[in-house]
Every structure is written in structure tokens, then in C-alpha cells.
Protein backbone atom coordinates (compact mmCIF):
# COMPACT_ATOMS: atom_id res chain seq x y z
CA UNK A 1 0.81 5.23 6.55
CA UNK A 2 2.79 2.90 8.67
CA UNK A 3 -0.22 0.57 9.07
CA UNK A 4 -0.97 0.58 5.28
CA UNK A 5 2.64 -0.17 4.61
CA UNK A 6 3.35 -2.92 7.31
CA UNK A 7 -0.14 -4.77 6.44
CA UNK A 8 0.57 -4.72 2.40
CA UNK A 9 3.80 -6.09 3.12
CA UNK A 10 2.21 -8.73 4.73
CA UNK A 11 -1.06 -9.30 2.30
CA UNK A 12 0.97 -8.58 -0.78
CA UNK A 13 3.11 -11.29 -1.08
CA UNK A 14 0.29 -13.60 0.90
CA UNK A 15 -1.93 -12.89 -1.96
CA UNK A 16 0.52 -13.65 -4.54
CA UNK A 17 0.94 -17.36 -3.43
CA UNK A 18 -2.07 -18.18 -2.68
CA UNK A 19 -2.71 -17.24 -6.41
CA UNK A 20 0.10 -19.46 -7.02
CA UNK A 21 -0.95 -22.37 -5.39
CA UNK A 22 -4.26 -21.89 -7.06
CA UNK A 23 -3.21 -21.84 -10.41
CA UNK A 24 -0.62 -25.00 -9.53
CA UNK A 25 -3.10 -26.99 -7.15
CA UNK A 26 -6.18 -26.69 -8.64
CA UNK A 27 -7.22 -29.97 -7.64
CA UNK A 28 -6.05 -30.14 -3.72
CA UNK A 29 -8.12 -26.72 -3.28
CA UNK A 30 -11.05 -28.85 -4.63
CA UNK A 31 -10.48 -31.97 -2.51
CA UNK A 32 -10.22 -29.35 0.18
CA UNK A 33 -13.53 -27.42 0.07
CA UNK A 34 -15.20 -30.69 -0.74
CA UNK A 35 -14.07 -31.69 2.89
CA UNK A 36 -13.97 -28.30 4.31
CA UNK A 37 -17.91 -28.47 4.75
CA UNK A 38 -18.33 -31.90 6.07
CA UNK A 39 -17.04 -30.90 9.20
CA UNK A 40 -18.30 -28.34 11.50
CA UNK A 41 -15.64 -27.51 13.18
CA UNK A 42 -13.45 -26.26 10.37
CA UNK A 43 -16.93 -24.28 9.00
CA UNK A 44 -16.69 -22.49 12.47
CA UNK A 45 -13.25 -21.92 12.56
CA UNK A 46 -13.30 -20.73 9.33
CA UNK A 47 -15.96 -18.05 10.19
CA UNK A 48 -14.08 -16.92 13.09
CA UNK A 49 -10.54 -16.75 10.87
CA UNK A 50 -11.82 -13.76 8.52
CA UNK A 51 -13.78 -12.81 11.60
CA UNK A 52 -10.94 -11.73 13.37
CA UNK A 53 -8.28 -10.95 11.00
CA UNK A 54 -10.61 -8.40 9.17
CA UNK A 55 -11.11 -6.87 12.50
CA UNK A 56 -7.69 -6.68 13.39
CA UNK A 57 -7.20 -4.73 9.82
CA UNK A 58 -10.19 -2.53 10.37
CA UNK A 59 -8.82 -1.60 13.93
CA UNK A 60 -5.99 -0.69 12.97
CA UNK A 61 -6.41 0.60 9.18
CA UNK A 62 -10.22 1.92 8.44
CA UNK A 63 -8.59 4.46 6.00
CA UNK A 64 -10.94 5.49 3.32
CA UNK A 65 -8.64 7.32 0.32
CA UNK A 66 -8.42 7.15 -2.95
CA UNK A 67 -5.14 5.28 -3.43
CA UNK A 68 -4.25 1.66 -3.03
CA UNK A 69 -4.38 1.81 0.82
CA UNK A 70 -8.29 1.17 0.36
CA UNK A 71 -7.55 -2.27 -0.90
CA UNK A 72 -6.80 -3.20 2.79
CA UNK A 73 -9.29 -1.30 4.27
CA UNK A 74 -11.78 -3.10 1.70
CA UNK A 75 -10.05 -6.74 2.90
CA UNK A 76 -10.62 -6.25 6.19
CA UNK A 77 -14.05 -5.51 6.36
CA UNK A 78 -14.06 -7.95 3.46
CA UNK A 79 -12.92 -10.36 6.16
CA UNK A 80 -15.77 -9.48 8.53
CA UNK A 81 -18.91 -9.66 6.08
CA UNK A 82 -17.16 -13.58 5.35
CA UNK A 83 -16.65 -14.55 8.71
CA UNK A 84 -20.03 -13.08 9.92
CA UNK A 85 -21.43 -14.77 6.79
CA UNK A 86 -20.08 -18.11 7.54
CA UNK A 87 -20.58 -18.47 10.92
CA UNK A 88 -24.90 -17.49 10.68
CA UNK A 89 -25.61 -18.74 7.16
CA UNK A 90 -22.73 -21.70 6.65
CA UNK A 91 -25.41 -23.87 4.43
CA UNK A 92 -25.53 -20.92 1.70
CA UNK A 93 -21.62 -21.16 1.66
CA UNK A 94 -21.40 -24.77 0.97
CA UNK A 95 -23.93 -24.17 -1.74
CA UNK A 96 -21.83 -21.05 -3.14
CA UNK A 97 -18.65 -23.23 -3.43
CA UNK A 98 -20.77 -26.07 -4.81
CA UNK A 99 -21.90 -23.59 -7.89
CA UNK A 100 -18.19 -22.43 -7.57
CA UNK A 101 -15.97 -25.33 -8.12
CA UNK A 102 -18.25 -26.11 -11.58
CA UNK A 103 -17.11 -22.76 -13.14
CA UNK A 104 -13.73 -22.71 -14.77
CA UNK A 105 -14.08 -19.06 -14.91
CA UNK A 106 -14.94 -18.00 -11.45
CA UNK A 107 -11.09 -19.78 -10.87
CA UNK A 108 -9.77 -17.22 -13.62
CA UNK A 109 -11.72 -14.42 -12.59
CA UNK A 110 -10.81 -15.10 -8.79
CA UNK A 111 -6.99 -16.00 -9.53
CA UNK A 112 -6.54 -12.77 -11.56
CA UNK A 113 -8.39 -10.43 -8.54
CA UNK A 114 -6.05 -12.14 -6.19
CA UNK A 115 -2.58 -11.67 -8.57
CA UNK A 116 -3.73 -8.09 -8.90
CA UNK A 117 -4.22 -7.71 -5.29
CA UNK A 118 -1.30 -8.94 -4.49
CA UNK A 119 0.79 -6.85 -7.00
CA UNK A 120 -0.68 -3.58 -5.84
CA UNK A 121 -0.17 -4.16 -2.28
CA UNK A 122 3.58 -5.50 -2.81
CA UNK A 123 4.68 -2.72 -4.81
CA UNK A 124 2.95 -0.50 -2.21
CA UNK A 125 4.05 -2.15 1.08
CA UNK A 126 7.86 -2.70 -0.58
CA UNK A 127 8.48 0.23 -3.15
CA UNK A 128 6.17 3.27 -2.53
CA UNK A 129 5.62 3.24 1.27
């Protein structure tokens, strides 16, 4: 329960600005995953990000219950299957976002996941752990 506790305090709040910054910069996130893919570098780095962080969660928290703890477990392999994805099939991303950015609603849909996210885990890291 430690684990679960220290990680949502961490994800929690992360979640909740990012979803933030989403809903206020709109535009930069575009600008950015329009250059994000133009360089391989960053399309490599950004495979082995998720890569590692979701490994890093799943070491330490592969805890499979019914309760909001399996948001984090979910992330973190989450995190794997993306940086695994990114790093063998990078093309099919760059395509994905393409088809992304022209969909208003993916933006809602993904913004609410992420507030929700973010809520659970807060009040579970801060008030119920």
C-alpha cells in the first residue's frame, strides 16, 4: 500500500496538469507533436521515457485489485506497451497523432480520462492512503 500511495501522489497531481495545460495550450501541444516526429532522436527518447517509467511502476506496483490502485498498475504497463510501441513501429505513431490532432473529440475524450485519472489517484495518494 505504500507503493500505491507514494506513486498516486506523484501521478495524481502530474495528471491533473498535464490536463491543464491541455485544455489551456491546445495549440503548443500541436506545434509540439508536429515537431516531435521530425526528429529521431526525440521519437527514440520518447519510446524509451514510457519504456522505463512503466517499468519502474510495474517493478515496484504489479498489484492487480479491484480498487483504484489498478489505475497505476494499468499506467505502468500502459507505459511499456507505448514505449515498446514507439520505439519498433514509430511510423504508425506519427500516423496515429496525424488522425489525432484532426479530432476535436479525441482532445475531450483524452482530457477528461486524464482529469479523472488524476482525481482518483490524488484523492487516493493524499486522502485515503
Amino acid at each position: 500500500m505504500e507503493n500505491s500511495v507514494f506513486i498516486a501522489q506523484i501521478l495524481g497531481p502530474v495528471c491533473l496538469i498535464i490536463a491543464t495545460w491541455l485544455i489551456l495550450k491546445w495549440e503548443a501541444y500541436l506545434r509540439i507533436m508536429e515537431d516531435y516526429f521530425k526528429n529521431t532522436a526525440l521519437v527514440f527518447f520518447g519510446g524509451m521515457l514510457p519504456l522505463i517509467i512503466g517499468l519502474v511502476v510495474v517493478l515496484c506496483h504489479n498489484v492487480w485489485v479491484a480498487n483504484w490502485r489498478i489505475i497505476i498498475t494499468i499506467y505502468g504497463w500502459g507505459g511499456i506497451i507505448k514505449g515498446i510501441w514507439i520505439l519498433f513501429f514509430p511510423n504508425s505513431v506519427s500516423r496515429f497523432i496525424q488522425v489525432y490532432q484532426k479530432s476535436k473529440a479525441l482532445v475531450v475524450i483524452q482530457t477528461v480520462v486524464i482529469i479523472a485519472i488524476g482525481v482518483v489517484l490524488t484523492i487516493g495518494g493524499y486522502f485515503t492512503g
